[in-house]
Protein backbone atom coordinates (compact mmCIF):
# COMPACT_ATOMS: atom_id res chain seq x y z
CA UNK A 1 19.40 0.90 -3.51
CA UNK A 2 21.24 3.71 -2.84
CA UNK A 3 19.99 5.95 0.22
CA UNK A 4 20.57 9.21 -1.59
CA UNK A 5 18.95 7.76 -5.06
CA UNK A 6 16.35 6.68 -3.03
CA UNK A 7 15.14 10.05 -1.67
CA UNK A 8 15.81 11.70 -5.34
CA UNK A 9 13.18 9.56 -6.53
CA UNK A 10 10.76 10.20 -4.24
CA UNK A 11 10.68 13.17 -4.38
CA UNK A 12 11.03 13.33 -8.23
CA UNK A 13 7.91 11.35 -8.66
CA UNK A 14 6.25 12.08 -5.74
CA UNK A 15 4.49 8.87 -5.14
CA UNK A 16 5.02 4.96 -3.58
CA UNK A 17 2.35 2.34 -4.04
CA UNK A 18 0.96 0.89 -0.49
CA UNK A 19 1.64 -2.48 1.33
CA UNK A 20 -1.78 -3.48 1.22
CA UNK A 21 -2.69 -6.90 2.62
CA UNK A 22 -4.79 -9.22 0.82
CA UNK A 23 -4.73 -6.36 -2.30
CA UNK A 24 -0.94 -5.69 -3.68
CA UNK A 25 0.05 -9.51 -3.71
CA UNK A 26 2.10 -10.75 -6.80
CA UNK A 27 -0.67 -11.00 -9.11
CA UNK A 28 -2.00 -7.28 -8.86
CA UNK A 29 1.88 -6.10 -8.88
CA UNK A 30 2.16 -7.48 -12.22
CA UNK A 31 -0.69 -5.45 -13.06
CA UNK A 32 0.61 -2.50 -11.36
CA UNK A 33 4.28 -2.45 -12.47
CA UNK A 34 2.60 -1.48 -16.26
CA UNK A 35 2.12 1.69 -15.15
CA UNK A 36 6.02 2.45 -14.73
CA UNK A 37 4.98 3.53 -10.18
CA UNK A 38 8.55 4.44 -9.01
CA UNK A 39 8.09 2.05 -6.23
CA UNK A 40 6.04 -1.22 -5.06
CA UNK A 41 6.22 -2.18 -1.58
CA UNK A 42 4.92 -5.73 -1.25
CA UNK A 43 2.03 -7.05 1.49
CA UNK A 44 3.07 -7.06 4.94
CA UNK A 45 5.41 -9.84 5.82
CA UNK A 46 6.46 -11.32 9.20
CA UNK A 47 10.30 -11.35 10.46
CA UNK A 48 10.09 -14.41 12.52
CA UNK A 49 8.12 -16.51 9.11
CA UNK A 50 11.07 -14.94 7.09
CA UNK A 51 13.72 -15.71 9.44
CA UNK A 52 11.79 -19.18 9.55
CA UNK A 53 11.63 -19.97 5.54
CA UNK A 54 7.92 -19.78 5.38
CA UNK A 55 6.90 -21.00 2.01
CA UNK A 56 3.65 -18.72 2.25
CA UNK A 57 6.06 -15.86 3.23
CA UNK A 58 8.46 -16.29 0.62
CA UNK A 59 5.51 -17.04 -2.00
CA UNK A 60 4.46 -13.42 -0.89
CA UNK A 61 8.07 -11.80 -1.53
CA UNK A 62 7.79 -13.34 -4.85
CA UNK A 63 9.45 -10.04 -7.29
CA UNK A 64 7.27 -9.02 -9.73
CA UNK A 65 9.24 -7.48 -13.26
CA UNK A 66 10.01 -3.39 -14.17
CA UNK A 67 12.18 -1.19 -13.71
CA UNK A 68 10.89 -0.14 -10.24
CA UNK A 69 12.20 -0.27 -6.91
CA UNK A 70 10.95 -3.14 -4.99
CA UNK A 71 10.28 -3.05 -1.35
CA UNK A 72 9.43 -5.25 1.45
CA UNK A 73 7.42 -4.44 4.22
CA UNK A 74 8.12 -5.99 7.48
CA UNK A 75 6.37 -7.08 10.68
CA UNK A 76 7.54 -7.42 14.07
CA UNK A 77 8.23 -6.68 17.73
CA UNK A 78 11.68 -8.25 18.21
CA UNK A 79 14.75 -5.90 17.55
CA UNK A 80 17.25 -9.01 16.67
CA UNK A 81 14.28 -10.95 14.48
CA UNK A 82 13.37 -7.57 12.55
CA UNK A 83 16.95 -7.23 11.71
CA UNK A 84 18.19 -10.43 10.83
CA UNK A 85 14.95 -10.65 8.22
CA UNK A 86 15.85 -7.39 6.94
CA UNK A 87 19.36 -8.46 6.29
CA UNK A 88 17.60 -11.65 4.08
CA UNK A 89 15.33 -9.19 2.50
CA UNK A 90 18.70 -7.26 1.64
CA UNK A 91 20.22 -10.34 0.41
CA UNK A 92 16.63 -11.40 -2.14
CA UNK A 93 17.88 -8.05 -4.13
CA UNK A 94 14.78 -5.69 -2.31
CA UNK A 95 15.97 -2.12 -2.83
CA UNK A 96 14.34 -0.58 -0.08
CA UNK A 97 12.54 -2.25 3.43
CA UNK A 98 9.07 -0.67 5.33
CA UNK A 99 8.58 -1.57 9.22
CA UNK A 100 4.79 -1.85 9.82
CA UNK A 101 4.47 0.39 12.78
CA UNK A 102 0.11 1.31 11.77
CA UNK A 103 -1.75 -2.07 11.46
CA UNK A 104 -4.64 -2.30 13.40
CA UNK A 105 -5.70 -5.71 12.39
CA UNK A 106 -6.79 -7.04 16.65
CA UNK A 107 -4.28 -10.46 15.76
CA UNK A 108 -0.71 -8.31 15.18
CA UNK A 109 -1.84 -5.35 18.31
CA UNK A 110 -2.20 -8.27 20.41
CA UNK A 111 1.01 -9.21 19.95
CA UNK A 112 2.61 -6.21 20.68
CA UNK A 113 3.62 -5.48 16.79
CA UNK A 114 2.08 -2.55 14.21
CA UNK A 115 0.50 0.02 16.03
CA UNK A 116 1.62 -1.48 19.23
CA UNK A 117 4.76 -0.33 19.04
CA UNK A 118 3.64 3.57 18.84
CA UNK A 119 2.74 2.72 22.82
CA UNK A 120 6.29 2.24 23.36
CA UNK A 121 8.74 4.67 21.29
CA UNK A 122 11.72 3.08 22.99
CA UNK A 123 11.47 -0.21 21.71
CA UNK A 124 9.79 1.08 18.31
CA UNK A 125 13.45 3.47 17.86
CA UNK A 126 15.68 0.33 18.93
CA UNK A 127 13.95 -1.70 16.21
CA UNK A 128 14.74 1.15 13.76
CA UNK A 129 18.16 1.55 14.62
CA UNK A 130 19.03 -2.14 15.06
CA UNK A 131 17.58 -2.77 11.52
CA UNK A 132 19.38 0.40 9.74
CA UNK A 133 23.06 -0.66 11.30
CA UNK A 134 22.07 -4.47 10.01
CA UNK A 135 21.36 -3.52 5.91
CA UNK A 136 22.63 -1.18 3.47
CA UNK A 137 19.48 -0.28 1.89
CA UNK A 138 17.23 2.42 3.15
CA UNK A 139 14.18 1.73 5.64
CA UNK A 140 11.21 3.45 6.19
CA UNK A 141 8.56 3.29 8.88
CA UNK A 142 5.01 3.93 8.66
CA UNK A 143 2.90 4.94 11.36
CA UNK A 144 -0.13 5.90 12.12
CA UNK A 145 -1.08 9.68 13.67
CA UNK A 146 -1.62 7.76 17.13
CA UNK A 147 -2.67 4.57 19.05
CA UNK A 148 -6.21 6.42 19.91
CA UNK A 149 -6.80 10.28 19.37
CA UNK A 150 -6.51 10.62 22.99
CA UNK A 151 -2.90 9.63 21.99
CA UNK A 152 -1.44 11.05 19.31
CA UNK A 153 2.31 10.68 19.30
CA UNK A 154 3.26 10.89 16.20
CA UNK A 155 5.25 13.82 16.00
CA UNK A 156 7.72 12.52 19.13
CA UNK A 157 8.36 9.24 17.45
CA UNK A 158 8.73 10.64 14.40
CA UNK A 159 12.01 12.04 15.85
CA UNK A 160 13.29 8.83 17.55
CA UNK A 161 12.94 7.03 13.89
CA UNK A 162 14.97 9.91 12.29
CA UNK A 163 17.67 9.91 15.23
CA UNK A 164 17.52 5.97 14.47
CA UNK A 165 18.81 6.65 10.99
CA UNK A 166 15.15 5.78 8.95
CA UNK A 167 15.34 7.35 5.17
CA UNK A 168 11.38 8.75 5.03
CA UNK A 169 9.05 7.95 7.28
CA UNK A 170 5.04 7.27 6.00
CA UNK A 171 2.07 8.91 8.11
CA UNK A 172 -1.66 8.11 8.07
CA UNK A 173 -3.47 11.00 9.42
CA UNK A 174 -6.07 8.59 11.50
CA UNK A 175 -5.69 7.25 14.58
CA UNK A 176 -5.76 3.73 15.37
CA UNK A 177 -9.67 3.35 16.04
CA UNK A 178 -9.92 5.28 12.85
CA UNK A 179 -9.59 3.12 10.22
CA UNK A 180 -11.32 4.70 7.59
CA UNK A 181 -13.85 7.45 9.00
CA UNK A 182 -13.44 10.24 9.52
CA UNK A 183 -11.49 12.86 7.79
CA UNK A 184 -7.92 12.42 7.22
CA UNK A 185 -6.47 14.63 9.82
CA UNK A 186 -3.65 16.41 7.61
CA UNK A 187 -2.54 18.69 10.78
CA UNK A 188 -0.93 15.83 11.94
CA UNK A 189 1.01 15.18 9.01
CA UNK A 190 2.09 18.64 8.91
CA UNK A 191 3.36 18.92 12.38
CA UNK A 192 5.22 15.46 11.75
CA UNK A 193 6.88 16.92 8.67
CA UNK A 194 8.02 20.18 10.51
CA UNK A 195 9.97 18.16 13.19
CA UNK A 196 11.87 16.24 11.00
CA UNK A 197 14.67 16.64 8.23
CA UNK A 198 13.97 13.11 6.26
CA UNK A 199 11.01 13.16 3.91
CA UNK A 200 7.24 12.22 4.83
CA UNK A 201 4.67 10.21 2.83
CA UNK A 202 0.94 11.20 3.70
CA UNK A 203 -1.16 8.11 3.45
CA UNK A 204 -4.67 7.86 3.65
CA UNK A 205 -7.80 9.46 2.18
CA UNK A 206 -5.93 9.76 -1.70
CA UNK A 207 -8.64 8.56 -4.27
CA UNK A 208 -7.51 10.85 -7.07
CA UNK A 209 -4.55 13.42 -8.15
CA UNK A 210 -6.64 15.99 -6.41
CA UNK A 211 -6.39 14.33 -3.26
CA UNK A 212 -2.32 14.09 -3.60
CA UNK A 213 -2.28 17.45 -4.75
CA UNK A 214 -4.09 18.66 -1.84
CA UNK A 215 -2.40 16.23 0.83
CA UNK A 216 1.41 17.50 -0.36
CA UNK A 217 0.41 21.05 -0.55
CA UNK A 218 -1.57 21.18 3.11
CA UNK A 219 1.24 19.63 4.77
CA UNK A 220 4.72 19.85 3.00
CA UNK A 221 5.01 16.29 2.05
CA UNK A 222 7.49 15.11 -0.05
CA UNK A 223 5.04 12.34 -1.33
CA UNK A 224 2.04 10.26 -1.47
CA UNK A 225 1.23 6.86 -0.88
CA UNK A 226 -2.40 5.66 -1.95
CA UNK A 227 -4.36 3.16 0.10
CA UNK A 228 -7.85 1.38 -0.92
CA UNK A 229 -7.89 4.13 -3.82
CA UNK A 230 -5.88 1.60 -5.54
CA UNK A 231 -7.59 -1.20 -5.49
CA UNK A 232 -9.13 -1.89 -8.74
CA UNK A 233 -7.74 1.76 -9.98
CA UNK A 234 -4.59 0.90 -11.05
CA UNK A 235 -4.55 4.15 -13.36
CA UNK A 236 -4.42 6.35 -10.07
CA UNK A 237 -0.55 6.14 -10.68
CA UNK A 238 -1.05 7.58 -13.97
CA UNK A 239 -2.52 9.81 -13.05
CA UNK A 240 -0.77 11.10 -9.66
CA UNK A 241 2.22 11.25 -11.81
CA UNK A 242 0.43 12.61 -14.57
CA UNK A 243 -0.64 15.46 -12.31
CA UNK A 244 2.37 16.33 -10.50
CA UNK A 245 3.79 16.69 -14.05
CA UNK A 246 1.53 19.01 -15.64
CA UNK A 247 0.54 16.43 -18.06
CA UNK A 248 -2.86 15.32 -19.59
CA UNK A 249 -4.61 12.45 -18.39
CA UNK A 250 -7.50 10.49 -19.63
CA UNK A 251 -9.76 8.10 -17.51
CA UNK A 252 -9.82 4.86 -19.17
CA UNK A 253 -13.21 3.37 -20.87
CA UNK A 254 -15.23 1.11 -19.61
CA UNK A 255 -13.38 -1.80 -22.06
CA UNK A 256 -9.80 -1.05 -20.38
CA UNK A 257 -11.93 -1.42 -17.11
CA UNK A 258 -13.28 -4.76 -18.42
CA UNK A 259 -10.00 -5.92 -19.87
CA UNK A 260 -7.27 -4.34 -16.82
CA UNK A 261 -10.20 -6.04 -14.42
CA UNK A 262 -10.38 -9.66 -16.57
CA UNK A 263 -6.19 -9.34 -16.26
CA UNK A 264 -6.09 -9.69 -12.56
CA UNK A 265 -8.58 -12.48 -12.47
CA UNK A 266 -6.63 -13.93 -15.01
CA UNK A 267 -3.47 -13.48 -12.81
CA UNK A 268 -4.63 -14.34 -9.29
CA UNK A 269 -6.31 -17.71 -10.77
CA UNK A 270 -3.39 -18.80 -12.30
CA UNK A 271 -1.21 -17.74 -9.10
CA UNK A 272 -3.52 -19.82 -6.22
CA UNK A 273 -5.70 -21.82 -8.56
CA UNK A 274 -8.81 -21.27 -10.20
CA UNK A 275 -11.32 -21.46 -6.92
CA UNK A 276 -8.97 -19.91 -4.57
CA UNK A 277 -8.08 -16.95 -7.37
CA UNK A 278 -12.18 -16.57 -8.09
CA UNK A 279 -12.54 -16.31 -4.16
CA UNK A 280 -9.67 -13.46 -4.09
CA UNK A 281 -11.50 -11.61 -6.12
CA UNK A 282 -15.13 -11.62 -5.07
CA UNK A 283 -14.21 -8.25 -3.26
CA UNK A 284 -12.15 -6.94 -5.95
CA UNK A 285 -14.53 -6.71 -9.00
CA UNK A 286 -16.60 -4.17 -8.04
CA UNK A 287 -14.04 -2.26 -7.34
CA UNK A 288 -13.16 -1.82 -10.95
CA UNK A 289 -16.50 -0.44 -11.70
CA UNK A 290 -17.46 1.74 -8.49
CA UNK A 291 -19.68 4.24 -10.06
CA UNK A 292 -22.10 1.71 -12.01
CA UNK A 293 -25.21 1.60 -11.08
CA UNK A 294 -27.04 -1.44 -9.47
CA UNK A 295 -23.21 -1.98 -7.70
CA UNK A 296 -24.68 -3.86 -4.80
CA UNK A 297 -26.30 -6.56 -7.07
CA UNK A 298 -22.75 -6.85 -8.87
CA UNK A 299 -21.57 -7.34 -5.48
CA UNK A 300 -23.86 -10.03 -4.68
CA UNK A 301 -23.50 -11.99 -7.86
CA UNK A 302 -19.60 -12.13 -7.61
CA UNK A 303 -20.18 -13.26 -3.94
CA UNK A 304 -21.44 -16.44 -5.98
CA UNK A 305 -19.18 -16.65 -8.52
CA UNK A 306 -16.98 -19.64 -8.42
CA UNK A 307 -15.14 -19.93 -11.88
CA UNK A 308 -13.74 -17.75 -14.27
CA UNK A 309 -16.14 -18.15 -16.49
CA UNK A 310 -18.76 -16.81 -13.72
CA UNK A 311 -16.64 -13.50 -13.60
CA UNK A 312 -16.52 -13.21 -17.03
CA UNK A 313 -20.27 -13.31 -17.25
CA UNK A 314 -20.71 -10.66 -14.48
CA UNK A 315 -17.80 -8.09 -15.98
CA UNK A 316 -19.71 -8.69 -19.40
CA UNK A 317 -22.94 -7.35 -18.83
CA UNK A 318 -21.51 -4.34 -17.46
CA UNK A 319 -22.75 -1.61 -20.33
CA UNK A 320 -22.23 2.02 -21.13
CA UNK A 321 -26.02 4.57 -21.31
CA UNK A 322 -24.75 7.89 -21.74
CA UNK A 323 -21.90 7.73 -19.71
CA UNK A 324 -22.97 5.88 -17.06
CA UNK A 325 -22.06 2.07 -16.19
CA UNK A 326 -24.79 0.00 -15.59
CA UNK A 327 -24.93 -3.67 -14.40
CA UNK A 328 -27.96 -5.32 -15.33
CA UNK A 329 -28.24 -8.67 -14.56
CA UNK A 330 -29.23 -11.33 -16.75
């Protein structure tokens, strides 16, 4: 993809869906390419499993259909290993690659990689640069405000990754303790977008076009990129588009929850097999349905649930009273 197409489009539509482990795998971006998102950016890969041929790698870089722009983001420490994946990742037809410069997962920061890398800014700019000189397609970073908020260094890498020739670069305002909790700290975004000429994505805390709204106009952001708000809420890109458009947008019904929701089950158990796929989505159910009441005991029951047929019995006696879901179990 074209560097300067690239950045017209993101800042056209304002918005790129999230490398989410364990969430935006091939099954969900089937579901999520329906809603015409300017750009998918698959789960976190590693460059030494790509580099390697690793069939669970490759199963993950799997491209799901649209009109889109398809992204890959990549994992790693080693400046030569980063870029000779990238240049396969080039070569699979992936418009646009994402180095993974936030993850706080304990099993990638002990090895030096995700937010690792913010400790050292020399090494974290050489991967940059040594990846941008090895493919023609643009690469972003995201990052994270800091390692700890004793250390927030955002801002100063943020400048290294420009001078390394990165297209945007994505910021969550937490720190690496952080993960969630507690407030996104949009300051930090702010400062990182006044210190650099390439566009910013603020990540983190976006549940609703509100939240983008109020995330591009604190800090100057070009764009948004949703996080856990998209899990089971696939009409989030409806309506961040919606919104930064001026145009109406309904929420759906509970039966486009119940059908959108039976969809991805449907997917995932046809993609890893019926008791893996059921497994997949014990923690993704509920999610469709956040505000129904009695949400713990729908929790519960899919934490049981071992067919399809289980789900469908749990997603089914989901009801409507006045505008209010309730699960009431059988």
């Amino acid at each position: 993809m074209d560097k300067t197409l690239f950045t017209d489009l993101l800042q056209k539509k304002k918005l790129m869906l999230p490398p989410l482990s364990g969430y935006t795998d091939y099954p969900y971006r089937i579901l999520l390419s329906q809603f015409d998102p300017p750009f998918i950016t698959t789960e976190m890969v590693n460059a030494r499993a790509v580099i390697e041929n690793s069939a669970s790698t490759f199963q993950r870089l799997q491209k799901e259909p649209g009109s889109h722009a398809r992204g890959v983001q990549l994992l790693g420490k080693n400046p030569e290993y980063m870029a000779k994946a990238a240049l396969i990742i080039q070569q699979l037809g992936f418009d646009y690659l994402d180095i993974n410069m936030g993850c706080t997962v304990r099993k990638v920061v002990t090895k030096g990689e995700g937010i690792s890398l913010m400790k050292n800014e020399d090494l974290a700019q050489k991967i940059v640069q040594t990846v941008v000189e090895a493919v023609d397609i643009p690469v972003t970073v995201k990052l994270r405000a800091g390692v700890s908020k004793d250390s927030i260094t955002v801002v100063s890498l943020s400048q290294k990754i420009q001078d390394a020739g990165a297209s945007a670069i994505t910021v969550h305002g937490r720190t690496g303790e952080k993960k969630f909790y507690p407030t996104m700290n949009l300051d930090v975004i702010e400062n990182v977008v006044k210190s650099v000429d390439i566009p910013v994505i603020a990540n983190g805390g976006i549940f609703s076009f509100h939240d983008a709204w109020h995330a591009v106009v604190s800090t100057g952001a070009v764009a948004v990129m949703p996080g856990r708000g998209l899990i089971g809420n696939p009409w989030l890109i409806t309506e961040i588009i919606h919104g930064f458009s001026k145009k109406p947008f309904s929420s759906p019904s509970l039966q486009e929850r119940k059908d959108m929701c039976m969809k991805h089950v449907t997917n995932t158990c046809t993609y890893y097999g019926e008791r893996n796929g059921v497994c997949k989505m014990r923690k993704i159910v509920a999610r469709y349905f956040p505000l129904a009441r009695h949400l713990k005991d729908l929790k519960n029951d899919m934490q049981q649930a071992k067919s399809i047929e289980d789900v469908i019995g749990i997603v089914h006696t989901i009801s409507e009273m006045d505008d209010v879901l309730i699960y009431q179990r059988c």
